[in-house]
C-alpha atoms as a PDB file:
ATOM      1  CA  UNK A   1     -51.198  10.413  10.190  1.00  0.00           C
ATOM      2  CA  UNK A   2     -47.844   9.680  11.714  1.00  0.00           C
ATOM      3  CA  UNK A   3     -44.406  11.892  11.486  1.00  0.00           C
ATOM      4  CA  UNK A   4     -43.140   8.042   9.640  1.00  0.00           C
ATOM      5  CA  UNK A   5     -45.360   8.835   6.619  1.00  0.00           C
ATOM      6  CA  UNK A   6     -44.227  12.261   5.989  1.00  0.00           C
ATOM      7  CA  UNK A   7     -42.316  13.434   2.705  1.00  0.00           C
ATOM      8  CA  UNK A   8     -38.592  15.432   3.197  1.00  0.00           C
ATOM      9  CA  UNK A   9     -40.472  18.758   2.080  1.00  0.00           C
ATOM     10  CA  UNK A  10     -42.743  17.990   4.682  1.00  0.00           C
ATOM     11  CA  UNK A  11     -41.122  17.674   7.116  1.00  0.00           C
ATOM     12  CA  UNK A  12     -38.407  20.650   6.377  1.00  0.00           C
ATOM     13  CA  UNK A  13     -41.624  22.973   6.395  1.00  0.00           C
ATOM     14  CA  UNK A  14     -42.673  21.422  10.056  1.00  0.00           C
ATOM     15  CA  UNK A  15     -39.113  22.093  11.233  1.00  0.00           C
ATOM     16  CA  UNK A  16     -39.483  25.429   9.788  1.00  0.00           C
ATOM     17  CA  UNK A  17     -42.924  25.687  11.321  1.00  0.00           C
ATOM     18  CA  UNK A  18     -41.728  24.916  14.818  1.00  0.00           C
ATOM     19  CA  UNK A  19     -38.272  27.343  14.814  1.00  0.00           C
ATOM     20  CA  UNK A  20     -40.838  30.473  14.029  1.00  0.00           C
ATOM     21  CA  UNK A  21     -43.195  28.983  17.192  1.00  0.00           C
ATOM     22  CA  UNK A  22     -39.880  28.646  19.257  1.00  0.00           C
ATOM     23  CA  UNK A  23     -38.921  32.662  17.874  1.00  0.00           C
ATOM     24  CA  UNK A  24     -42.243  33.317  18.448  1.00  0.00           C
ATOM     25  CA  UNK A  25     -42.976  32.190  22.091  1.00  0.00           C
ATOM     26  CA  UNK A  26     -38.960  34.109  23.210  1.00  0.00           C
ATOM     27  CA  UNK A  27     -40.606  37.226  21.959  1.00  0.00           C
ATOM     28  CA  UNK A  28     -43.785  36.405  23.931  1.00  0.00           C
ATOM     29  CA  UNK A  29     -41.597  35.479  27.228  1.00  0.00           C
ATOM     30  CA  UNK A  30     -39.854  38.878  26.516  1.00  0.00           C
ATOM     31  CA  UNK A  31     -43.019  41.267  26.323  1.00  0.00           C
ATOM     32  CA  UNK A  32     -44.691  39.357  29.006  1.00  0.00           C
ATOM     33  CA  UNK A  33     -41.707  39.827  31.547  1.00  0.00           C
ATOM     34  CA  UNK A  34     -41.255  43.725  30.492  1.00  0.00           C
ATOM     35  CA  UNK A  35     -38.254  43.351  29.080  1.00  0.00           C
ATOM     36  CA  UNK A  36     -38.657  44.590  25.458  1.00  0.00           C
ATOM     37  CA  UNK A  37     -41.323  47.034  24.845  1.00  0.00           C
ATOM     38  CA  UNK A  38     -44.355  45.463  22.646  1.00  0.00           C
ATOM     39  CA  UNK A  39     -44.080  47.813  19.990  1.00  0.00           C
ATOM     40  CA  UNK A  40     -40.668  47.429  19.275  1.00  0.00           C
ATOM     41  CA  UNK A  41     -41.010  43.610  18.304  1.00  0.00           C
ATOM     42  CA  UNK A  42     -41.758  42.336  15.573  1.00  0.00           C
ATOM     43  CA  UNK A  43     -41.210  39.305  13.182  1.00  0.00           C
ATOM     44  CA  UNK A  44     -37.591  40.233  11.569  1.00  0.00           C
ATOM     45  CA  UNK A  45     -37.748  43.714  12.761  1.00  0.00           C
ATOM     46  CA  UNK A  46     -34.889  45.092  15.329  1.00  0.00           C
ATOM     47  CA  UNK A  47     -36.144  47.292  18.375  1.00  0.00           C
ATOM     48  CA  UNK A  48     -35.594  51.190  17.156  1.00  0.00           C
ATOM     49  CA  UNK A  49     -32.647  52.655  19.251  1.00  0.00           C
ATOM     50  CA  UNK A  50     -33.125  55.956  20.095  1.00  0.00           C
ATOM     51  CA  UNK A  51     -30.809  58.748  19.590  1.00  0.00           C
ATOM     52  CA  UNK A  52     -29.899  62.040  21.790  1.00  0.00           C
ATOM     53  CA  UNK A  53     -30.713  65.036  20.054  1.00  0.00           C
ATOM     54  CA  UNK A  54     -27.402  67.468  19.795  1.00  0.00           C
ATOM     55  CA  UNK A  55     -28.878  69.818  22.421  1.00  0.00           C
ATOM     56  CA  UNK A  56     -29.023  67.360  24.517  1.00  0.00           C
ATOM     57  CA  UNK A  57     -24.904  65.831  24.279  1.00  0.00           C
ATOM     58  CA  UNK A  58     -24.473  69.489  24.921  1.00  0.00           C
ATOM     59  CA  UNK A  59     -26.346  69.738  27.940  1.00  0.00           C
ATOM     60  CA  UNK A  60     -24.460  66.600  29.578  1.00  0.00           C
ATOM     61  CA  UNK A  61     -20.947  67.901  28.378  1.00  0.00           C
ATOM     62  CA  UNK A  62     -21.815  71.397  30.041  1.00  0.00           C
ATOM     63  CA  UNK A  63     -23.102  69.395  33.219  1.00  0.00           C
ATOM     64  CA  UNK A  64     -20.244  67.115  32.874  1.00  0.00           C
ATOM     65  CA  UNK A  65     -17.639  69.971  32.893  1.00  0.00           C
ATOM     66  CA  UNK A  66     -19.284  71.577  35.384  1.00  0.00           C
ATOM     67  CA  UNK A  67     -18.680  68.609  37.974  1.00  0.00           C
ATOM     68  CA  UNK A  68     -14.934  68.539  36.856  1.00  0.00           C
ATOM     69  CA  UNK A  69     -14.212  72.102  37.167  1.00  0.00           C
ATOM     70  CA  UNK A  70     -16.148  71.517  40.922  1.00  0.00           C
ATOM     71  CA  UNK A  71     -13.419  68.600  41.534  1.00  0.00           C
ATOM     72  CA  UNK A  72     -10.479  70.666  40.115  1.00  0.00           C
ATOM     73  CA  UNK A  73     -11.037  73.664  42.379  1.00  0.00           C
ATOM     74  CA  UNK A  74     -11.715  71.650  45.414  1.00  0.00           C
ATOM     75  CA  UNK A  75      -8.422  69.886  44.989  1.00  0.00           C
ATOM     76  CA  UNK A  76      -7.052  73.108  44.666  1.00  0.00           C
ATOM     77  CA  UNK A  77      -8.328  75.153  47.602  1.00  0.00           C
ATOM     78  CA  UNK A  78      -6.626  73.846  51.023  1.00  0.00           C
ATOM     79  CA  UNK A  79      -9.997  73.703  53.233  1.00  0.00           C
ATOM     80  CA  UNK A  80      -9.931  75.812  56.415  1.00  0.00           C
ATOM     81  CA  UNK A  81      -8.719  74.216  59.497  1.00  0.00           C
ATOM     82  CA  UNK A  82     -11.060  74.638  62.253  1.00  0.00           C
ATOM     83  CA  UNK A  83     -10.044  75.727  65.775  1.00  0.00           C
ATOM     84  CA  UNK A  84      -9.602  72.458  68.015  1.00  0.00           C
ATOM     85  CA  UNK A  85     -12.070  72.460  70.716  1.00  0.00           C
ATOM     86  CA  UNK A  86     -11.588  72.452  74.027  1.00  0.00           C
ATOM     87  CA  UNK A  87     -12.256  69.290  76.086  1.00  0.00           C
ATOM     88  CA  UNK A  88     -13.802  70.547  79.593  1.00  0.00           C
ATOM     89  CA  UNK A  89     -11.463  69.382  82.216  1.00  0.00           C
ATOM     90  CA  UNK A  90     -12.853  67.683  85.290  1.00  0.00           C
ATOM     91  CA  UNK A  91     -11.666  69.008  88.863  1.00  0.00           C
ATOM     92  CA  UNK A  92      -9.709  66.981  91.255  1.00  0.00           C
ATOM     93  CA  UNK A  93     -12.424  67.110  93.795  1.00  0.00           C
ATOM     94  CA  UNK A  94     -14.853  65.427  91.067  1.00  0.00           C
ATOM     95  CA  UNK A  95     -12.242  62.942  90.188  1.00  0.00           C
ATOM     96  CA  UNK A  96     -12.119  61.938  93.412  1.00  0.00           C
ATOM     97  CA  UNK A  97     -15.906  61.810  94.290  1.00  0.00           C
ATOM     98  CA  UNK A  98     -16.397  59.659  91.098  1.00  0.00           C
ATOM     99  CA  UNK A  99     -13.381  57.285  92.460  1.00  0.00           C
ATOM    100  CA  UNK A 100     -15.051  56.739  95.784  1.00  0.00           C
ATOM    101  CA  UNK A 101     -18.191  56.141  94.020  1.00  0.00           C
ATOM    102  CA  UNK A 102     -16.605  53.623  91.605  1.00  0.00           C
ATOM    103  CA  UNK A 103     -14.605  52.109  95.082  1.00  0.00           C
ATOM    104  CA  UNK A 104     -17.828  51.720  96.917  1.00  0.00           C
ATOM    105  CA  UNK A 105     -19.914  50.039  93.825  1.00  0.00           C
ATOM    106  CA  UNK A 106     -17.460  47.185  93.160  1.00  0.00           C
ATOM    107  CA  UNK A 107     -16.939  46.566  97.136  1.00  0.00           C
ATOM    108  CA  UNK A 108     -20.709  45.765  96.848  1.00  0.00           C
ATOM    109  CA  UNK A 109     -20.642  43.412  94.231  1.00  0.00           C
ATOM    110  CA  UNK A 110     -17.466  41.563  95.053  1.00  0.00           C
ATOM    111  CA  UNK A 111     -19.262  41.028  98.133  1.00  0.00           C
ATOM    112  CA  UNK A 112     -22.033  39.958  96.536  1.00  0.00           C
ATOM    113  CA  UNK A 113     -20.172  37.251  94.802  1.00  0.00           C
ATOM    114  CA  UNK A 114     -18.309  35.904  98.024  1.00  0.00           C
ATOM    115  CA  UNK A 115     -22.140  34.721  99.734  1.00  0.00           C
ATOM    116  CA  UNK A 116     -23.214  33.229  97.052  1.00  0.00           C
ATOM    117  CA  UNK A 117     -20.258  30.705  96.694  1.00  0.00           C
END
């Protein structure tokens, strides 16, 4: 039998029949991926929010608070400068040794570069 031969009512009810497959297969895709747990779904049924008990809006308003009053004090205590520290000072003599050093290292390579040319 061909889709040509089929009555109006008959073929509302297959278009009908094919948007509940198309419903069907999202909520398929959805509890396959992980998305949507499976008890939750259902055909015309809406997942079941759940709801914070009162003891526990407390709790996060006491935590909450409690990070606020943290941020208001440290704005309002100046921290404590710490003492610079000293940078060790080098003598002349080593200055002088490390110079020489420095002197005698780029001597070499400069010569270095001249033989090769």
């Amino acid at each position: 039998m061909s889709i040509i031969h089929f009555s109006l009512s008959q073929l509302k009810r297959a278009a009908q029949i094919k948007e509940q497959i198309e419903k069907l297969q999202g909520e398929l895709l959805r509890v396959a991926s992980g998305s949507v747990p499976a008890k939750s779904i259902g055909v015309g049924v809406k997942p079941v929010r759940k709801k914070i008990s009162a003891t526990g809006i407390a709790k996060i308003r006491a935590a909450q608070k409690a990070r606020w009053a943290k941020i208001k004090i440290a704005k309002l205590v100046k921290p404590v400068a710490k003492a610079p520290v000293k940078k060790k000072k080098m003598s002349a003599a080593a200055k002088a040794k490390l110079s020489a050093l420095a002197k005698a290292r780029w001597t070499k390579i400069k010569k270095a570069g001249k033989k090769s040319l």
